[in-house]
N, C-alpha and C. Protein backbone atom coordinates (compact mmCIF):
# COMPACT_ATOMS: atom_id res chain seq x y z
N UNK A 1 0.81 -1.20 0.00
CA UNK A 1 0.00 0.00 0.00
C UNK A 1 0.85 1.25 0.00
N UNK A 2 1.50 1.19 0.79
CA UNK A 2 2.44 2.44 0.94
C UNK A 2 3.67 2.52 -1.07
N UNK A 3 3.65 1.93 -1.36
CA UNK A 3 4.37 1.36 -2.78
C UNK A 3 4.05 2.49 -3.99
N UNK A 4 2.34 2.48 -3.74
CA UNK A 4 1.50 3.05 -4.58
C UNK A 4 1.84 4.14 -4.70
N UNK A 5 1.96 5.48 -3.43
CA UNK A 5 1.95 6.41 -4.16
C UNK A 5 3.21 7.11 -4.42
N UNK A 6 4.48 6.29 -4.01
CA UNK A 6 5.61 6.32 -4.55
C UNK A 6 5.48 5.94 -5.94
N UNK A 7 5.46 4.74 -6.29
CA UNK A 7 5.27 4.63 -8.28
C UNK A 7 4.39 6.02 -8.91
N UNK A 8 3.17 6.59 -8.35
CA UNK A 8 2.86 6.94 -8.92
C UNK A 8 3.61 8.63 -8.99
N UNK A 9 4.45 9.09 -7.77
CA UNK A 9 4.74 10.15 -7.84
C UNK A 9 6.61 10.19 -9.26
N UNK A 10 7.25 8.56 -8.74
CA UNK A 10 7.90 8.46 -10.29
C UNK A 10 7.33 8.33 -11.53
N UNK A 11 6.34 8.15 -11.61
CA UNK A 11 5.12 7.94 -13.07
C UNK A 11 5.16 9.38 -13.50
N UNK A 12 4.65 10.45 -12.88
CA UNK A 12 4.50 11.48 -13.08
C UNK A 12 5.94 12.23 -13.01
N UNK A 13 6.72 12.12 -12.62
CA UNK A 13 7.79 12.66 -12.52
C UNK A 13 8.52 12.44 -14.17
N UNK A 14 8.74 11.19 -14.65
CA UNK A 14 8.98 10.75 -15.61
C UNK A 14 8.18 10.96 -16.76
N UNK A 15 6.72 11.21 -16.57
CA UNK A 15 6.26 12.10 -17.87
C UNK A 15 6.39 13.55 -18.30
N UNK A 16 6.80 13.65 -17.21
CA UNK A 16 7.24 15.57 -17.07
C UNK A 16 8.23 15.58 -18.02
N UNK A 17 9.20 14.63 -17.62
CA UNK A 17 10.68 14.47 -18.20
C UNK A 17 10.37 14.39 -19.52
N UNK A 18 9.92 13.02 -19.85
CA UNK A 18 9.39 12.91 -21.07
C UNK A 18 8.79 14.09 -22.05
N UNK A 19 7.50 14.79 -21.61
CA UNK A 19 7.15 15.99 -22.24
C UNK A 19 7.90 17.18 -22.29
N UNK A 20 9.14 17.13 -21.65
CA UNK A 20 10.18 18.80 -21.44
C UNK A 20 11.26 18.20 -22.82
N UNK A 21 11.46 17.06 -22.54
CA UNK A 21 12.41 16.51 -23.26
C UNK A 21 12.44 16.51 -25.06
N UNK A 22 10.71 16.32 -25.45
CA UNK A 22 10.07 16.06 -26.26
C UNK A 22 10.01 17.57 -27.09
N UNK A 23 9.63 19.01 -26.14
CA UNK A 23 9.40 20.58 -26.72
C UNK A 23 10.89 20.32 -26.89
N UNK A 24 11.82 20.94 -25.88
CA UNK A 24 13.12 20.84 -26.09
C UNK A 24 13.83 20.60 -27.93
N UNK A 25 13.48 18.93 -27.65
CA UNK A 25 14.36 18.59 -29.17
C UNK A 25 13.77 18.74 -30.29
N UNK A 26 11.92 19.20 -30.46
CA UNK A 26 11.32 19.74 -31.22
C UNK A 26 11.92 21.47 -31.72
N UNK A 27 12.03 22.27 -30.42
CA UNK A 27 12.87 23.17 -30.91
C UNK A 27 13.99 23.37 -31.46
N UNK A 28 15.41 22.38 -31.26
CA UNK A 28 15.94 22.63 -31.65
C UNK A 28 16.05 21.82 -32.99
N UNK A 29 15.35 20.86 -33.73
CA UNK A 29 15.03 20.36 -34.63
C UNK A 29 14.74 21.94 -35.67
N UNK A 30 14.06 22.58 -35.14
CA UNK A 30 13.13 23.66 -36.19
C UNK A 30 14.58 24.64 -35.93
N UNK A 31 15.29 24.66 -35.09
CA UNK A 31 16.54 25.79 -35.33
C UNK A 31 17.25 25.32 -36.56
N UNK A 32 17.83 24.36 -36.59
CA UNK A 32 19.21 23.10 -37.12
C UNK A 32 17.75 23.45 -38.98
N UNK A 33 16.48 23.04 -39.20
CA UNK A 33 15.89 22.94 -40.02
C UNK A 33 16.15 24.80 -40.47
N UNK A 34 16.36 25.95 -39.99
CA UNK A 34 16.12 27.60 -40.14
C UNK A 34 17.76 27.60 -40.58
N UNK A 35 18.53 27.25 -39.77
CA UNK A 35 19.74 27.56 -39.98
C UNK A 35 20.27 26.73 -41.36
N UNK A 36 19.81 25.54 -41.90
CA UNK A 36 20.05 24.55 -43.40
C UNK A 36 19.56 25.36 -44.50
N UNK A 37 18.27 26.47 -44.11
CA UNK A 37 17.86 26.49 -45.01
C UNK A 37 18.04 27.35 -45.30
N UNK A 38 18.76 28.49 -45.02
CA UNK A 38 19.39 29.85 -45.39
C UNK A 38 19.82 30.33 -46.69
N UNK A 39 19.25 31.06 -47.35
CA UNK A 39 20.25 31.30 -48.77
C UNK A 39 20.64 32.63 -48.88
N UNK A 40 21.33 33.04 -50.11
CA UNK A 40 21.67 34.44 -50.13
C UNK A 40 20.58 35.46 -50.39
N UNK A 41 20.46 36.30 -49.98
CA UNK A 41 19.34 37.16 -50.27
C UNK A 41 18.38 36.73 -48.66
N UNK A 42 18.36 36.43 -47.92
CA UNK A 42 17.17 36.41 -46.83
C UNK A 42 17.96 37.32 -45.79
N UNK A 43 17.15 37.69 -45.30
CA UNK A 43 16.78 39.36 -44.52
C UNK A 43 16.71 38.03 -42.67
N UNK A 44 17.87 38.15 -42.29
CA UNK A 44 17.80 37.35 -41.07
C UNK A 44 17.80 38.33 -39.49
N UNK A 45 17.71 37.81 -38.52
CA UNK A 45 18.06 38.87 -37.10
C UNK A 45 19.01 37.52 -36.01
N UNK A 46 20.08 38.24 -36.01
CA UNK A 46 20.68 37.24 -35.15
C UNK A 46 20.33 37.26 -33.65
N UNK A 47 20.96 36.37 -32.76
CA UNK A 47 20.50 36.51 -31.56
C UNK A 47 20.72 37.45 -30.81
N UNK A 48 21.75 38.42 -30.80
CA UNK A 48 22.17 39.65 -30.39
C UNK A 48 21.38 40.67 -30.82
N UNK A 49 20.43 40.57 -31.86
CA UNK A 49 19.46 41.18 -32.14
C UNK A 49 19.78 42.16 -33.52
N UNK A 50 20.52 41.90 -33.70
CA UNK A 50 21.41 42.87 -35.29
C UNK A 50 20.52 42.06 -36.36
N UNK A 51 20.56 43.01 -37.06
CA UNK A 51 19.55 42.75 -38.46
C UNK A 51 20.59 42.71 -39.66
N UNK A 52 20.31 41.53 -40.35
CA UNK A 52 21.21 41.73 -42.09
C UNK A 52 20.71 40.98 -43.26
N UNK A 53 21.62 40.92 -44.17
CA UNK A 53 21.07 40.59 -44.74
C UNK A 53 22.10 39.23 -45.41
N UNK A 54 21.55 37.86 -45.73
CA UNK A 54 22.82 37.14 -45.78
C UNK A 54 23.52 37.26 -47.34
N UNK A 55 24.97 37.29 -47.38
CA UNK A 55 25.36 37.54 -49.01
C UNK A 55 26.14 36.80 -49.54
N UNK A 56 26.59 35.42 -48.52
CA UNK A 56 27.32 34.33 -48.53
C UNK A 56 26.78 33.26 -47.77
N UNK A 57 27.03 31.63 -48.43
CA UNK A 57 26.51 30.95 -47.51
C UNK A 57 27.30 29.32 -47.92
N UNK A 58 28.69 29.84 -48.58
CA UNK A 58 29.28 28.83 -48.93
C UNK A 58 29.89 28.00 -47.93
N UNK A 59 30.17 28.32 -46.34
CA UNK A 59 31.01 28.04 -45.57
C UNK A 59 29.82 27.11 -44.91
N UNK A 60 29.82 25.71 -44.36
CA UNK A 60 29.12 24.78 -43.22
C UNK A 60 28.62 25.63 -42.34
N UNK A 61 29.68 26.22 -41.64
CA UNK A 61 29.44 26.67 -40.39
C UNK A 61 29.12 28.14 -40.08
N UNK A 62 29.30 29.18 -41.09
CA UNK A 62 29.43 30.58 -40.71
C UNK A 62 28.90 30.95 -42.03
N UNK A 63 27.97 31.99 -41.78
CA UNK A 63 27.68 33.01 -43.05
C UNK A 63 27.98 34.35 -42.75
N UNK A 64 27.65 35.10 -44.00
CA UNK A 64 28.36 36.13 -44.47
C UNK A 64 27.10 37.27 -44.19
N UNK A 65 27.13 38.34 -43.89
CA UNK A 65 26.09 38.98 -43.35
C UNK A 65 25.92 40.86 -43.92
N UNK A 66 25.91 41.10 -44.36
CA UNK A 66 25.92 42.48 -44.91
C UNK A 66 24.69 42.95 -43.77
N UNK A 67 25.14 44.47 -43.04
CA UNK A 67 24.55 44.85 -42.07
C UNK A 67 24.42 46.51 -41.84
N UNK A 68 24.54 46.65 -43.64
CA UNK A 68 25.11 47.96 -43.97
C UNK A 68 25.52 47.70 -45.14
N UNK A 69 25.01 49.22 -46.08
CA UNK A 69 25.73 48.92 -47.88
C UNK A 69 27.20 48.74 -47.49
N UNK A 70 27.68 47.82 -48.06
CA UNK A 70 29.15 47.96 -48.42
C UNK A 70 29.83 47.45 -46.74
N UNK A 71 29.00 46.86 -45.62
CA UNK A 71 29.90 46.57 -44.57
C UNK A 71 29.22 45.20 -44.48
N UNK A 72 30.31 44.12 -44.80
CA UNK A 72 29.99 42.78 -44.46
C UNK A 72 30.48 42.20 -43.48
N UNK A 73 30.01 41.34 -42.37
CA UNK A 73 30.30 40.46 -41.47
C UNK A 73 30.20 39.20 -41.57
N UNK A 74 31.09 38.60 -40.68
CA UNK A 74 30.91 37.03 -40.80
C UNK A 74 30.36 36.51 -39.52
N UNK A 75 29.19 35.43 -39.64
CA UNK A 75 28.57 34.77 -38.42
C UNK A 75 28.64 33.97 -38.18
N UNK A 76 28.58 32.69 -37.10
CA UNK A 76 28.30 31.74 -37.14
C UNK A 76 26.85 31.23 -37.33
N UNK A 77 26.09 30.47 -38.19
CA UNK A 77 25.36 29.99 -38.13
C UNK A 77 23.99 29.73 -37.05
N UNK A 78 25.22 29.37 -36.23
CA UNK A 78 23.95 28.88 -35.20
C UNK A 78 23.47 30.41 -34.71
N UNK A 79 24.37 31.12 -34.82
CA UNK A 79 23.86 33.13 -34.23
C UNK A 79 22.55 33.54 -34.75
N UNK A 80 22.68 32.93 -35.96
CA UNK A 80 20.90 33.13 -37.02
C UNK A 80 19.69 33.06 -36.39
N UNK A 81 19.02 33.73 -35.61
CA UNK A 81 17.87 33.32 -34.48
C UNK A 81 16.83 33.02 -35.79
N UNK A 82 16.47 33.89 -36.39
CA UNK A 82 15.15 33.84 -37.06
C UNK A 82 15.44 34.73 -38.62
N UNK A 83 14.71 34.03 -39.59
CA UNK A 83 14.53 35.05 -40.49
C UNK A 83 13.66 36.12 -40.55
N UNK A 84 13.41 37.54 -41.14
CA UNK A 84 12.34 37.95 -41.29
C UNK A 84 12.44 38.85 -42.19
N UNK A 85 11.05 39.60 -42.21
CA UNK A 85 10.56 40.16 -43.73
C UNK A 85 11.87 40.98 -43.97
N UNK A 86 11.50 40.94 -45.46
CA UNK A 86 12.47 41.97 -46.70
C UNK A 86 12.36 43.59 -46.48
N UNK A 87 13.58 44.61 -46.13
CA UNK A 87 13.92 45.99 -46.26
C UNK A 87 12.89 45.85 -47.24
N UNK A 88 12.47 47.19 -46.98
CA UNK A 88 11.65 48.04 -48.31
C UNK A 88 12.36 49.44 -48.49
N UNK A 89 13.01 49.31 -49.53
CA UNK A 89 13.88 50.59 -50.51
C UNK A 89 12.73 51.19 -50.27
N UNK A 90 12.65 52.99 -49.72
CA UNK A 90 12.38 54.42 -50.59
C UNK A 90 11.95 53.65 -52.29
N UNK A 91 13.22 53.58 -52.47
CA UNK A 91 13.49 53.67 -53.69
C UNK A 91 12.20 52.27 -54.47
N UNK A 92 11.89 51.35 -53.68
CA UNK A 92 11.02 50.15 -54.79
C UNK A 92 10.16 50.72 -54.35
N UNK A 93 9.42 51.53 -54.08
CA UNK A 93 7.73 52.25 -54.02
C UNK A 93 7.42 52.33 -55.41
N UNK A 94 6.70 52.15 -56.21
CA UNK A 94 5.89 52.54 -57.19
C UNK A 94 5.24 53.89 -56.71
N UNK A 95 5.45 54.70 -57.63
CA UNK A 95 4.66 56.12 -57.81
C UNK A 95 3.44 56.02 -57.42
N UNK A 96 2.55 54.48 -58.28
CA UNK A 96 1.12 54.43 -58.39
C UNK A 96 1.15 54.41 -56.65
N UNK A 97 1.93 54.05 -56.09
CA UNK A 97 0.90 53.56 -54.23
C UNK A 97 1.07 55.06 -53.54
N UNK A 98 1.60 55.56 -53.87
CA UNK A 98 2.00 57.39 -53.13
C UNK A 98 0.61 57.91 -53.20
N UNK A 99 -0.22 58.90 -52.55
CA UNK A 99 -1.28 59.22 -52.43
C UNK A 99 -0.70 60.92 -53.03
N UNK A 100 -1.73 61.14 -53.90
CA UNK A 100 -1.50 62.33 -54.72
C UNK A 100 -2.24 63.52 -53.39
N UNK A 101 -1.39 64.33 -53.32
CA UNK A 101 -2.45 65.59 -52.16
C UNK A 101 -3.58 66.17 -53.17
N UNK A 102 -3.52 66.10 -54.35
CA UNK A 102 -4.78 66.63 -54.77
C UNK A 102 -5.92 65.92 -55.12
N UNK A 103 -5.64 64.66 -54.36
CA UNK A 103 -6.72 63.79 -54.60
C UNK A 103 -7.54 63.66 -53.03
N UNK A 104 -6.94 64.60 -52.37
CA UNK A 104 -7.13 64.57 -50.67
C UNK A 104 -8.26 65.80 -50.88
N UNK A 105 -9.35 65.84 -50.29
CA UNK A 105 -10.34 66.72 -49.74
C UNK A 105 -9.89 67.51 -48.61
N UNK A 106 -10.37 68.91 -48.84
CA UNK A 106 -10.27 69.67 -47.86
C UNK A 106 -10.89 69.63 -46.60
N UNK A 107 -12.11 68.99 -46.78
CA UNK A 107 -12.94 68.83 -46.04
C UNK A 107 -12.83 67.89 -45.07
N UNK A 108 -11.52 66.87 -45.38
CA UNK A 108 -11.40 65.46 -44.47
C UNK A 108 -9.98 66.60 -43.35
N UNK A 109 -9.56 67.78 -43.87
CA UNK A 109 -8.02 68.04 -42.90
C UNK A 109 -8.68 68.33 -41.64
N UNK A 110 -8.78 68.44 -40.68
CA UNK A 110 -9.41 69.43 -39.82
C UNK A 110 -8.28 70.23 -39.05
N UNK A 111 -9.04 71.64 -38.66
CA UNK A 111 -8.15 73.16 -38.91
C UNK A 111 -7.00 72.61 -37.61
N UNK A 112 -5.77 72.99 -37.56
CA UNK A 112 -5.28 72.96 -35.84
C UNK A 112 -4.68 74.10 -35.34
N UNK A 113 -5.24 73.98 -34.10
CA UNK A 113 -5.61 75.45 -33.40
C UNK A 113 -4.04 75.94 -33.30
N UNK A 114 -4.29 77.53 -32.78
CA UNK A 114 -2.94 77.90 -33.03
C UNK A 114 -2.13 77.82 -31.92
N UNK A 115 -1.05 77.82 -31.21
CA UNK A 115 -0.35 77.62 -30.24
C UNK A 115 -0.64 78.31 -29.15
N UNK A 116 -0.53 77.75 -27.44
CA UNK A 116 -1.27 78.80 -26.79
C UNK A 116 0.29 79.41 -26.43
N UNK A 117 0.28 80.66 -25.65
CA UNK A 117 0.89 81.37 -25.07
C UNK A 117 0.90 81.24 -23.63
N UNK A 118 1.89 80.78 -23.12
CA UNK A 118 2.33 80.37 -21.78
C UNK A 118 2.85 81.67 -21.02
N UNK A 119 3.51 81.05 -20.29
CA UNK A 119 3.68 82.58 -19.01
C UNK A 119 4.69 81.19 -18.17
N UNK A 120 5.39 80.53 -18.57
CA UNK A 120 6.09 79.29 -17.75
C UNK A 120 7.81 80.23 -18.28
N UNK A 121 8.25 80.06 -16.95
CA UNK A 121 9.94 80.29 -17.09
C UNK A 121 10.45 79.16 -16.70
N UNK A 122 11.57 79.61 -17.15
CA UNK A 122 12.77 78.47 -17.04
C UNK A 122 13.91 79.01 -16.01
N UNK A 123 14.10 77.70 -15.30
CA UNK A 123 14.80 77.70 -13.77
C UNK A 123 16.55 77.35 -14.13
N UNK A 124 16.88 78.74 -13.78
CA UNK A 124 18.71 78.40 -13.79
C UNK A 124 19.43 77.11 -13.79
N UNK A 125 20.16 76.95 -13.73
CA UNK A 125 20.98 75.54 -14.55
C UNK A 125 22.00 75.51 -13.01
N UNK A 126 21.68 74.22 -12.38
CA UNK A 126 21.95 74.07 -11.01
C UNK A 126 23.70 73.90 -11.06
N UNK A 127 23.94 74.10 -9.96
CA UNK A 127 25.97 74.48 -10.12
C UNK A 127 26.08 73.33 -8.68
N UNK A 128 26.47 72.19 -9.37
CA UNK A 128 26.91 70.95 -8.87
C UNK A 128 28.62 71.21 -8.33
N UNK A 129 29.38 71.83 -9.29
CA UNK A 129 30.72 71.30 -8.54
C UNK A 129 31.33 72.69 -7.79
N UNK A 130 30.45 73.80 -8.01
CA UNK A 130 31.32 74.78 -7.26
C UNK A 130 30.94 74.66 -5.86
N UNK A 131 31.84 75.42 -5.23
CA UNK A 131 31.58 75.30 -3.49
C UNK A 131 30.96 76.50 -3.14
N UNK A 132 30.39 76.36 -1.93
CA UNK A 132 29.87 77.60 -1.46
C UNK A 132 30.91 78.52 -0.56
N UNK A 133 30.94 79.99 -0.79
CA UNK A 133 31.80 80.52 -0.36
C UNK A 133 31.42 81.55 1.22
């Protein structure tokens, strides 16, 4: 009798294990799967949190990272936290998506009022290192 709720507190102990064990190597399955699949041209953020863009990916272990026109770095791989979306150039806007102002109504601006006039001064600039005499 006494047996019982010993097995059952290792039963449960051991599925814990089991289910931590299970997220665990699922995650790092989907890292090892992010980091294989890398090519040139993807817009990545490493774990330090720096943003680039990759411009090499000939090496196993380390890619090549442009993080800035014309300034390239080298990473290790596993540093690659996540990919994400593509820079948008100024420059790739199409004209057509820009909103023309003369296609804007007057009637949608509404007026904004004019600035009020205060009466607030400003308090001398406190003197920390001189001494008092």
């Amino acid at each position: 009798m006494e047996l019982l709720p010993l097995l059952l507190l290792f039963g449960l102990l051991g599925l814990m294990m089991y289910f931590m064990s299970r997220r665990q190597r699922r995650t790092v399955q989907q890292q090892q799967a992010l980091q294989s699949s890398l090519t040139v041209g993807d817009r990545v953020m490493t774990t330090s949190g720096l943003y680039g863009t990759i411009i090499d990916t000939s090496d196993d272990t380390s890619v090549e990272l442009e993080i800035a026109p014309g300034v390239e770095t080298t990473w290790l791989r596993a540093a690659v936290r996540e990919k994400v979306g593509p820079e948008v150039d100024i420059e790739e806007i199409d004209e057509d998506e820009l909103i023309d102002s003369d296609d804007v109504e007057d009637t949608d601006v509404a007026e904004v009022p004019a600035p009020v006039e205060s009466n607030a001064q400003v308090a001398p600039p406190l003197e920390h290192d001189k001494q008092k005499s």
